[in-house]
PDB file of N, CA and C in Angstrom:
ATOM      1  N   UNK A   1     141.689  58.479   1.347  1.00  0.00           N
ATOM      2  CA  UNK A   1     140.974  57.263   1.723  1.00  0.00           C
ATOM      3  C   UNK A   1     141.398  56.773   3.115  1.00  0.00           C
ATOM      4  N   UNK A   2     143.036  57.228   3.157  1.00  0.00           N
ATOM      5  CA  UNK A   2     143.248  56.910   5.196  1.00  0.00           C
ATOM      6  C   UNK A   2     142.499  57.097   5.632  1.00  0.00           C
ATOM      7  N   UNK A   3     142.349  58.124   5.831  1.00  0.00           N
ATOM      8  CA  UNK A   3     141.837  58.931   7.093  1.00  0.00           C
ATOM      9  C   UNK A   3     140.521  58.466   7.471  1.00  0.00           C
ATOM     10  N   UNK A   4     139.371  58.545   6.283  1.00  0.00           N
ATOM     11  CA  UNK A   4     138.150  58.413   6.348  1.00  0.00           C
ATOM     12  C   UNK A   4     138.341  56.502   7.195  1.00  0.00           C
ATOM     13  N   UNK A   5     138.956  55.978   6.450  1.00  0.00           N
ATOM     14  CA  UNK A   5     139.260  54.554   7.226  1.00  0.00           C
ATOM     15  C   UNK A   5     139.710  54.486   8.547  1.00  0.00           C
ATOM     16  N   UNK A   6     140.576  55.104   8.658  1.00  0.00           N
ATOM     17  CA  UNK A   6     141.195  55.516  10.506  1.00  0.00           C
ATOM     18  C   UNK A   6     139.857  55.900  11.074  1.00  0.00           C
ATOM     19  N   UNK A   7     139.186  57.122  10.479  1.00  0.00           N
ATOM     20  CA  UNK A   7     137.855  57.083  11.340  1.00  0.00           C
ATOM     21  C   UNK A   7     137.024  56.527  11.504  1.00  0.00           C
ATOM     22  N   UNK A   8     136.548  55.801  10.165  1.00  0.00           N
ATOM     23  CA  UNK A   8     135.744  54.356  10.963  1.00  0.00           C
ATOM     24  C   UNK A   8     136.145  53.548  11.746  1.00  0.00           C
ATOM     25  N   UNK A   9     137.274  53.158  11.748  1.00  0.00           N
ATOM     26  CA  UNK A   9     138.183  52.452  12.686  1.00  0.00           C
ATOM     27  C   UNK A   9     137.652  53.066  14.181  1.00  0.00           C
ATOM     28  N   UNK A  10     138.160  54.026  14.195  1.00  0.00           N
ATOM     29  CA  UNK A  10     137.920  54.627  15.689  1.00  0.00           C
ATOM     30  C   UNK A  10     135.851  54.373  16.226  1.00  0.00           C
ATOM     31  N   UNK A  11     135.370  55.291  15.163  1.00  0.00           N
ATOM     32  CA  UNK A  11     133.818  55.158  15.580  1.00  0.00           C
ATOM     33  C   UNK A  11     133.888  53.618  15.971  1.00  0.00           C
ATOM     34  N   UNK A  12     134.220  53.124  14.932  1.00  0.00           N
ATOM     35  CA  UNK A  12     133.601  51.361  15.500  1.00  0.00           C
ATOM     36  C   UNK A  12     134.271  51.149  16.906  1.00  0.00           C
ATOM     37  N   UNK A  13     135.705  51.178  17.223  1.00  0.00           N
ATOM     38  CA  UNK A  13     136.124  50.668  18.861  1.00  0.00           C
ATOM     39  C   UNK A  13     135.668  51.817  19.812  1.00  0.00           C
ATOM     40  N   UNK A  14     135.205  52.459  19.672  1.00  0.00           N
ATOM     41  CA  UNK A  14     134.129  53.567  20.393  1.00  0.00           C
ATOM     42  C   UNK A  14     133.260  52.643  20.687  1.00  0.00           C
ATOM     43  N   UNK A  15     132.435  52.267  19.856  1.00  0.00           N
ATOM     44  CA  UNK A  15     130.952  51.571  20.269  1.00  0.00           C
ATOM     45  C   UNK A  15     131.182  50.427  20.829  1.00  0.00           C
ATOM     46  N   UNK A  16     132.358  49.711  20.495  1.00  0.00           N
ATOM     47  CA  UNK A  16     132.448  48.258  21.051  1.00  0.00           C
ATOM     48  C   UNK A  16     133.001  48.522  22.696  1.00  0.00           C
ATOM     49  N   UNK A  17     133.307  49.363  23.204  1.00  0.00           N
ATOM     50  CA  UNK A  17     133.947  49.385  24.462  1.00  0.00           C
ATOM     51  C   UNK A  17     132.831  49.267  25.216  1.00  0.00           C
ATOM     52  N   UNK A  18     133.058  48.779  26.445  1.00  0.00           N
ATOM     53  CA  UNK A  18     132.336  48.354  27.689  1.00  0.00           C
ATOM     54  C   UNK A  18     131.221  48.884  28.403  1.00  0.00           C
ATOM     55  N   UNK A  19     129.879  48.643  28.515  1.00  0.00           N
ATOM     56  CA  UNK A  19     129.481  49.776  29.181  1.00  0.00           C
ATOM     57  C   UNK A  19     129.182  49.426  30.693  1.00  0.00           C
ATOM     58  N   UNK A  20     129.246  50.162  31.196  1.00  0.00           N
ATOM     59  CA  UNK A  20     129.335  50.108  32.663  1.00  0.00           C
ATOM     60  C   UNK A  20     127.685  50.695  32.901  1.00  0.00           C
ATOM     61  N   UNK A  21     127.148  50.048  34.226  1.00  0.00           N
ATOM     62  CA  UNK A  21     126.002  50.106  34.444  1.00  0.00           C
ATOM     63  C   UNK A  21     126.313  51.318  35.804  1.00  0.00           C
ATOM     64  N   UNK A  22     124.982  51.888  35.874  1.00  0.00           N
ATOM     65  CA  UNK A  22     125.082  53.340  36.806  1.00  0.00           C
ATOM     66  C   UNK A  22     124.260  52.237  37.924  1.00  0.00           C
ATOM     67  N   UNK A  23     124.919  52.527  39.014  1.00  0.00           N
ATOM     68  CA  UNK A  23     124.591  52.126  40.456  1.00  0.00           C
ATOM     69  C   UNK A  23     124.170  53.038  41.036  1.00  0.00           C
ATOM     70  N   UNK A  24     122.592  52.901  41.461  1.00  0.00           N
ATOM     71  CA  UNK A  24     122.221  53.860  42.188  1.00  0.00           C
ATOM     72  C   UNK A  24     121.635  53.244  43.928  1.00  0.00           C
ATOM     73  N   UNK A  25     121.715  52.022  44.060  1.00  0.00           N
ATOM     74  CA  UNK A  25     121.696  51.216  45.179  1.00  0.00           C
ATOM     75  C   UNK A  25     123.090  50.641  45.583  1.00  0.00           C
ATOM     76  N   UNK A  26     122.871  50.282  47.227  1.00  0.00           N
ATOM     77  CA  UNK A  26     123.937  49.224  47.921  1.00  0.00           C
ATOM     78  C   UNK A  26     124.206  47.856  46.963  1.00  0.00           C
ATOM     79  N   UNK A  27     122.980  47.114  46.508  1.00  0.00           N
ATOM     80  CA  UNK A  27     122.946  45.764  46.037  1.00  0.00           C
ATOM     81  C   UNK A  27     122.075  46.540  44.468  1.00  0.00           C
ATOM     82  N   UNK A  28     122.536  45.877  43.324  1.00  0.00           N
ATOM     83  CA  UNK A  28     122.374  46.238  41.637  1.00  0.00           C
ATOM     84  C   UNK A  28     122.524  44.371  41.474  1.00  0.00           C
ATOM     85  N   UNK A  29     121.863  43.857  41.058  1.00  0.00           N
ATOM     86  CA  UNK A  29     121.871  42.927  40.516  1.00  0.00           C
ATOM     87  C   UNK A  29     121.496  42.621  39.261  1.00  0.00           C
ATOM     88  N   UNK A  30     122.269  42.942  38.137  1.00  0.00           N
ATOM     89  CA  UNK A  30     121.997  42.940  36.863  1.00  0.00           C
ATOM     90  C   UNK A  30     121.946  41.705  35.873  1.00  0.00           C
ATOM     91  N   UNK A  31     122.609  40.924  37.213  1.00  0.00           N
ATOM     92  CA  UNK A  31     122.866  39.705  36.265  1.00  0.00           C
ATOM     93  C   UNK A  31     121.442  38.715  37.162  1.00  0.00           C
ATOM     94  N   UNK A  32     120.659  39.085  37.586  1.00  0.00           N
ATOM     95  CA  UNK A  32     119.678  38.392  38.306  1.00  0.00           C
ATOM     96  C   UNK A  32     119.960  37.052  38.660  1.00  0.00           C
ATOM     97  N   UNK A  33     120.623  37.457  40.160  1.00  0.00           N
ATOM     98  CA  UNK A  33     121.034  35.533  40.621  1.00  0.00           C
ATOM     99  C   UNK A  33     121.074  36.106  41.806  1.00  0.00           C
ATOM    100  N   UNK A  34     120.138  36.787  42.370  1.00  0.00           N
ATOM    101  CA  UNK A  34     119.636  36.732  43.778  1.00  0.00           C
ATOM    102  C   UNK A  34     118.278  37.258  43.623  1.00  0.00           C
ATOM    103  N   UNK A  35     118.354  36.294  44.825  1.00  0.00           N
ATOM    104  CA  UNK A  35     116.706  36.132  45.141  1.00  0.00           C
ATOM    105  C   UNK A  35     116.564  37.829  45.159  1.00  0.00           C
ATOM    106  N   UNK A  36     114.900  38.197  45.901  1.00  0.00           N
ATOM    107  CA  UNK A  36     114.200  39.190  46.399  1.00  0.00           C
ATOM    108  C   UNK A  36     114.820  39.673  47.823  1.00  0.00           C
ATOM    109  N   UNK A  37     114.674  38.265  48.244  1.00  0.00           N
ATOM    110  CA  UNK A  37     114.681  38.319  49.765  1.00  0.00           C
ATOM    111  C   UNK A  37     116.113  38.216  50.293  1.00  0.00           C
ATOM    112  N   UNK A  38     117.523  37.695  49.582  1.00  0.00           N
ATOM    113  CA  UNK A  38     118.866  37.994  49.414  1.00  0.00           C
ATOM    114  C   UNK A  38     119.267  39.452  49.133  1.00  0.00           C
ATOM    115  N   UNK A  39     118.445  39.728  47.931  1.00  0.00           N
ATOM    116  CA  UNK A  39     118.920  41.059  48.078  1.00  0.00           C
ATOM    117  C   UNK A  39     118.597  42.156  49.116  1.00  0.00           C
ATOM    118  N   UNK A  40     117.326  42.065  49.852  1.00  0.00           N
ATOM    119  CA  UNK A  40     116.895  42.722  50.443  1.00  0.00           C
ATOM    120  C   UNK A  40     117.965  42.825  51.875  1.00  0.00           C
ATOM    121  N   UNK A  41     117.976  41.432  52.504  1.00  0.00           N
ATOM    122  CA  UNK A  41     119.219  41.220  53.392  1.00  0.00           C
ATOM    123  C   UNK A  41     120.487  41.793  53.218  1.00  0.00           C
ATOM    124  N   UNK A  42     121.178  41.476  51.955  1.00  0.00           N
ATOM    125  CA  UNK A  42     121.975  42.450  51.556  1.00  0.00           C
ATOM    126  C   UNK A  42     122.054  43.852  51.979  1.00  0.00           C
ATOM    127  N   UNK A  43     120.980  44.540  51.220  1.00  0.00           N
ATOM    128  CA  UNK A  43     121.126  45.919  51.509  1.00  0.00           C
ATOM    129  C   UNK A  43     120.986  46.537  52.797  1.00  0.00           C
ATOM    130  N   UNK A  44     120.313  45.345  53.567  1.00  0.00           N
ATOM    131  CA  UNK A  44     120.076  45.782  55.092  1.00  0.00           C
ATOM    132  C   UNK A  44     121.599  45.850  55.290  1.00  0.00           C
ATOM    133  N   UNK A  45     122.277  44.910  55.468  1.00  0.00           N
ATOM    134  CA  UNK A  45     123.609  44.455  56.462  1.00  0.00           C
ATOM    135  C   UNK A  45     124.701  45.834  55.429  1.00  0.00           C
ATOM    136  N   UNK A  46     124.206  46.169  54.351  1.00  0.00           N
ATOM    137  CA  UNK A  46     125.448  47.362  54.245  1.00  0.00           C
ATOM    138  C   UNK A  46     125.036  48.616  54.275  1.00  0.00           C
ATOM    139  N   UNK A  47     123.714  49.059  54.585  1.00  0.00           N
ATOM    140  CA  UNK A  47     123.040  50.000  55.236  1.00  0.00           C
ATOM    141  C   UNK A  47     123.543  49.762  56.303  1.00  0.00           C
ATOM    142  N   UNK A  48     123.792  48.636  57.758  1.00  0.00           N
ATOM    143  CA  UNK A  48     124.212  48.776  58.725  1.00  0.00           C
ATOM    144  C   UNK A  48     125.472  49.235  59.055  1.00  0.00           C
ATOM    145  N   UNK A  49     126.249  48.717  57.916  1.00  0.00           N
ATOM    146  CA  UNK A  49     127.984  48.903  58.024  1.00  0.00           C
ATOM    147  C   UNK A  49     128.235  50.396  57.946  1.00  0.00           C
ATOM    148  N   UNK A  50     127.378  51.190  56.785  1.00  0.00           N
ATOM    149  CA  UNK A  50     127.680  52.139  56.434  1.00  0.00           C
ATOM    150  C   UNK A  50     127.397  53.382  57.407  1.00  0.00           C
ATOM    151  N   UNK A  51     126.144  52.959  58.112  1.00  0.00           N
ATOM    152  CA  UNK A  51     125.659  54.396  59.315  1.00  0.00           C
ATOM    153  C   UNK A  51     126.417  54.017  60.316  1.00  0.00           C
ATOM    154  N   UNK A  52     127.553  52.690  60.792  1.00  0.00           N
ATOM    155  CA  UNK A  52     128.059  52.912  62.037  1.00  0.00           C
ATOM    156  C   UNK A  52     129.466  53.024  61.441  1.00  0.00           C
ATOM    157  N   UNK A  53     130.144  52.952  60.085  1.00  0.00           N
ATOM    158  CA  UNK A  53     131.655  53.406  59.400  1.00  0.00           C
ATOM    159  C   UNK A  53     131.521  54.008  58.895  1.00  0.00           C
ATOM    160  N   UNK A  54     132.642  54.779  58.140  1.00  0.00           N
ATOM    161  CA  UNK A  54     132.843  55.401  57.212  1.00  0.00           C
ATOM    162  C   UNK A  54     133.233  54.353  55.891  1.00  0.00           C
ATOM    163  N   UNK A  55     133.021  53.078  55.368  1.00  0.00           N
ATOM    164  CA  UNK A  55     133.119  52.246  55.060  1.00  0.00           C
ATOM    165  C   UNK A  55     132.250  52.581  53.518  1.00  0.00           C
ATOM    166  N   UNK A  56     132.148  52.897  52.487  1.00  0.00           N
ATOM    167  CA  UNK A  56     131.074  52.234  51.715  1.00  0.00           C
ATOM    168  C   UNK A  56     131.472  51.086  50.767  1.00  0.00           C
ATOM    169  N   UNK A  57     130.284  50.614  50.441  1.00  0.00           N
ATOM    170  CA  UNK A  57     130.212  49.117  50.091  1.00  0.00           C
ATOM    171  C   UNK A  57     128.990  49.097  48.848  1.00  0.00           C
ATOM    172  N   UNK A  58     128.902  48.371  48.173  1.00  0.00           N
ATOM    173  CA  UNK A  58     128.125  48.128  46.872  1.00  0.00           C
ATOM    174  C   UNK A  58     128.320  46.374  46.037  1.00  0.00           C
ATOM    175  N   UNK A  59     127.238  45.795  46.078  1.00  0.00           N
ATOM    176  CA  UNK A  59     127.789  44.670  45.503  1.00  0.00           C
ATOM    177  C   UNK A  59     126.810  45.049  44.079  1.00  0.00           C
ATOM    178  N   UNK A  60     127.205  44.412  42.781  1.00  0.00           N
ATOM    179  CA  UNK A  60     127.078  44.690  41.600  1.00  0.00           C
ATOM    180  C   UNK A  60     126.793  43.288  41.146  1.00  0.00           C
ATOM    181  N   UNK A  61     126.132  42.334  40.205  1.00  0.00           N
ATOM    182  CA  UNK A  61     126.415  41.601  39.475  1.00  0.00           C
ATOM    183  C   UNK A  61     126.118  41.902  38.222  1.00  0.00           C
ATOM    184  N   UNK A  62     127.133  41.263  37.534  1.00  0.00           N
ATOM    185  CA  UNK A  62     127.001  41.500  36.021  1.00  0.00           C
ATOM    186  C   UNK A  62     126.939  40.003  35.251  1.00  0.00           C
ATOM    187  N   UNK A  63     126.528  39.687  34.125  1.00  0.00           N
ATOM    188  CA  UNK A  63     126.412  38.778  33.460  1.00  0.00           C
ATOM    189  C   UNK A  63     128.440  38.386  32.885  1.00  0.00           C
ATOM    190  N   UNK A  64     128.521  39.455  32.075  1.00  0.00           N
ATOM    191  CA  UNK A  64     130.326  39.525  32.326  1.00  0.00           C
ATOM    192  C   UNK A  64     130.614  40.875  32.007  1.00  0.00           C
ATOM    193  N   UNK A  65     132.307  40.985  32.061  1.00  0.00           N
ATOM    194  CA  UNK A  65     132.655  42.421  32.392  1.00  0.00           C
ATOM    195  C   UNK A  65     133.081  42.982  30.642  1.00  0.00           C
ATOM    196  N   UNK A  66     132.779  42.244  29.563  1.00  0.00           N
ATOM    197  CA  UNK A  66     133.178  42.847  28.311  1.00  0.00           C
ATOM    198  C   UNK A  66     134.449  42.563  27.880  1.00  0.00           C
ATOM    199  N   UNK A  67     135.064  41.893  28.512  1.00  0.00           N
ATOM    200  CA  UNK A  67     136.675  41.937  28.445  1.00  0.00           C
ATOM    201  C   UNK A  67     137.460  42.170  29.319  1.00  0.00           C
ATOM    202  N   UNK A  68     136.760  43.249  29.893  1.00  0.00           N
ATOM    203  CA  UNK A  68     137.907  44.053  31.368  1.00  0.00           C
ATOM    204  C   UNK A  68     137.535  42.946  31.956  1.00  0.00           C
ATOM    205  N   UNK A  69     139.486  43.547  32.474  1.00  0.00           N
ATOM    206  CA  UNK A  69     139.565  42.620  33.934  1.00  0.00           C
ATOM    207  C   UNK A  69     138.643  42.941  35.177  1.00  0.00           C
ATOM    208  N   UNK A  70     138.529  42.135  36.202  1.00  0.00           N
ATOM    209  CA  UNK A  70     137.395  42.560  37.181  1.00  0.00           C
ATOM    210  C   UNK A  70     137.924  43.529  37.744  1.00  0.00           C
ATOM    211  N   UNK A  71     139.031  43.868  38.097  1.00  0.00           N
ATOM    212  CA  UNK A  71     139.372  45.154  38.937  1.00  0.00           C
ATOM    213  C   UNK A  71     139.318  46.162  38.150  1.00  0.00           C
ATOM    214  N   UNK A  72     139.701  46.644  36.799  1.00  0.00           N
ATOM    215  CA  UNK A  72     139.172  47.554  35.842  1.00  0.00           C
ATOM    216  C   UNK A  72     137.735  48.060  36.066  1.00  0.00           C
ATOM    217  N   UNK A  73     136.548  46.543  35.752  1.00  0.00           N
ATOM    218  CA  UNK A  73     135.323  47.009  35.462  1.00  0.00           C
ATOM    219  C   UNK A  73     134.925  47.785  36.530  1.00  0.00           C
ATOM    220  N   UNK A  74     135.687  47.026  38.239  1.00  0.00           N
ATOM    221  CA  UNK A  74     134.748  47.608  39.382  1.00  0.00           C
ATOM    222  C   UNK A  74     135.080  48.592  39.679  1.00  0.00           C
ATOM    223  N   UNK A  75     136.362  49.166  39.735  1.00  0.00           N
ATOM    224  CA  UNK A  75     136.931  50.834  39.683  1.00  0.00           C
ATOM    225  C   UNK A  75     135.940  51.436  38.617  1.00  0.00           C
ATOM    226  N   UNK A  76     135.512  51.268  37.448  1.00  0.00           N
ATOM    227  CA  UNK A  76     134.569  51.682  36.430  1.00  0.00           C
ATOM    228  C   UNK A  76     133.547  52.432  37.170  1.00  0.00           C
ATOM    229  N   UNK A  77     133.021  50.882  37.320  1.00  0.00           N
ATOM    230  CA  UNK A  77     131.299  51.079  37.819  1.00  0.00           C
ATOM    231  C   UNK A  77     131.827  52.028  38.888  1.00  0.00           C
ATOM    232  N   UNK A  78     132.281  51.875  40.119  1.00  0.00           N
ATOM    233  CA  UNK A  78     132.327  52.736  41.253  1.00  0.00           C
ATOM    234  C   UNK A  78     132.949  54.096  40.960  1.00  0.00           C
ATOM    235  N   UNK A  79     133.054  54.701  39.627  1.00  0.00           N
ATOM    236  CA  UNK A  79     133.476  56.618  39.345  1.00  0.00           C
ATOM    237  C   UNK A  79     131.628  56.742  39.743  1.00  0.00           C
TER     238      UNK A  79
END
């Protein structure tokens, strides 16, 4: 009867862990709290940074991070 219990145990904190959203733009706004026209500015000014540095940059919003701390989630999102 352990075991089968240890493994539900596990399946369930499997599913409850965090999910991280796939960034495929400079600006991801998931948590929608910028405008059209903010974001658009956005992506201009780190499109600019990025073709004259070696610099990259990504801003993300999220509604919240699940628990993780913010430096956890954003190392996350950015693998």
């Amino acid at each position: 009867m352990r075991p089968i219990l240890l493994l539900f145990l596990l399946i369930l904190v499997a599913s409850v862990q965090a999910q991280y959203p796939t960034v495929t733009q400079p600006v991801s706004d998931f948590a929608n709290i910028l405008s059209p026209q903010e974001e658009a500015a956005l992506t201009l000014m780190i499109n600019e940074i990025q073709q004259n540095s070696t610099v990259e940059i990504a801003i993300v919003t999220v509604q919240n991070t699940s628990g993780d701390g913010r430096v956890n989630y954003a190392a996350r999102v950015g693998e």
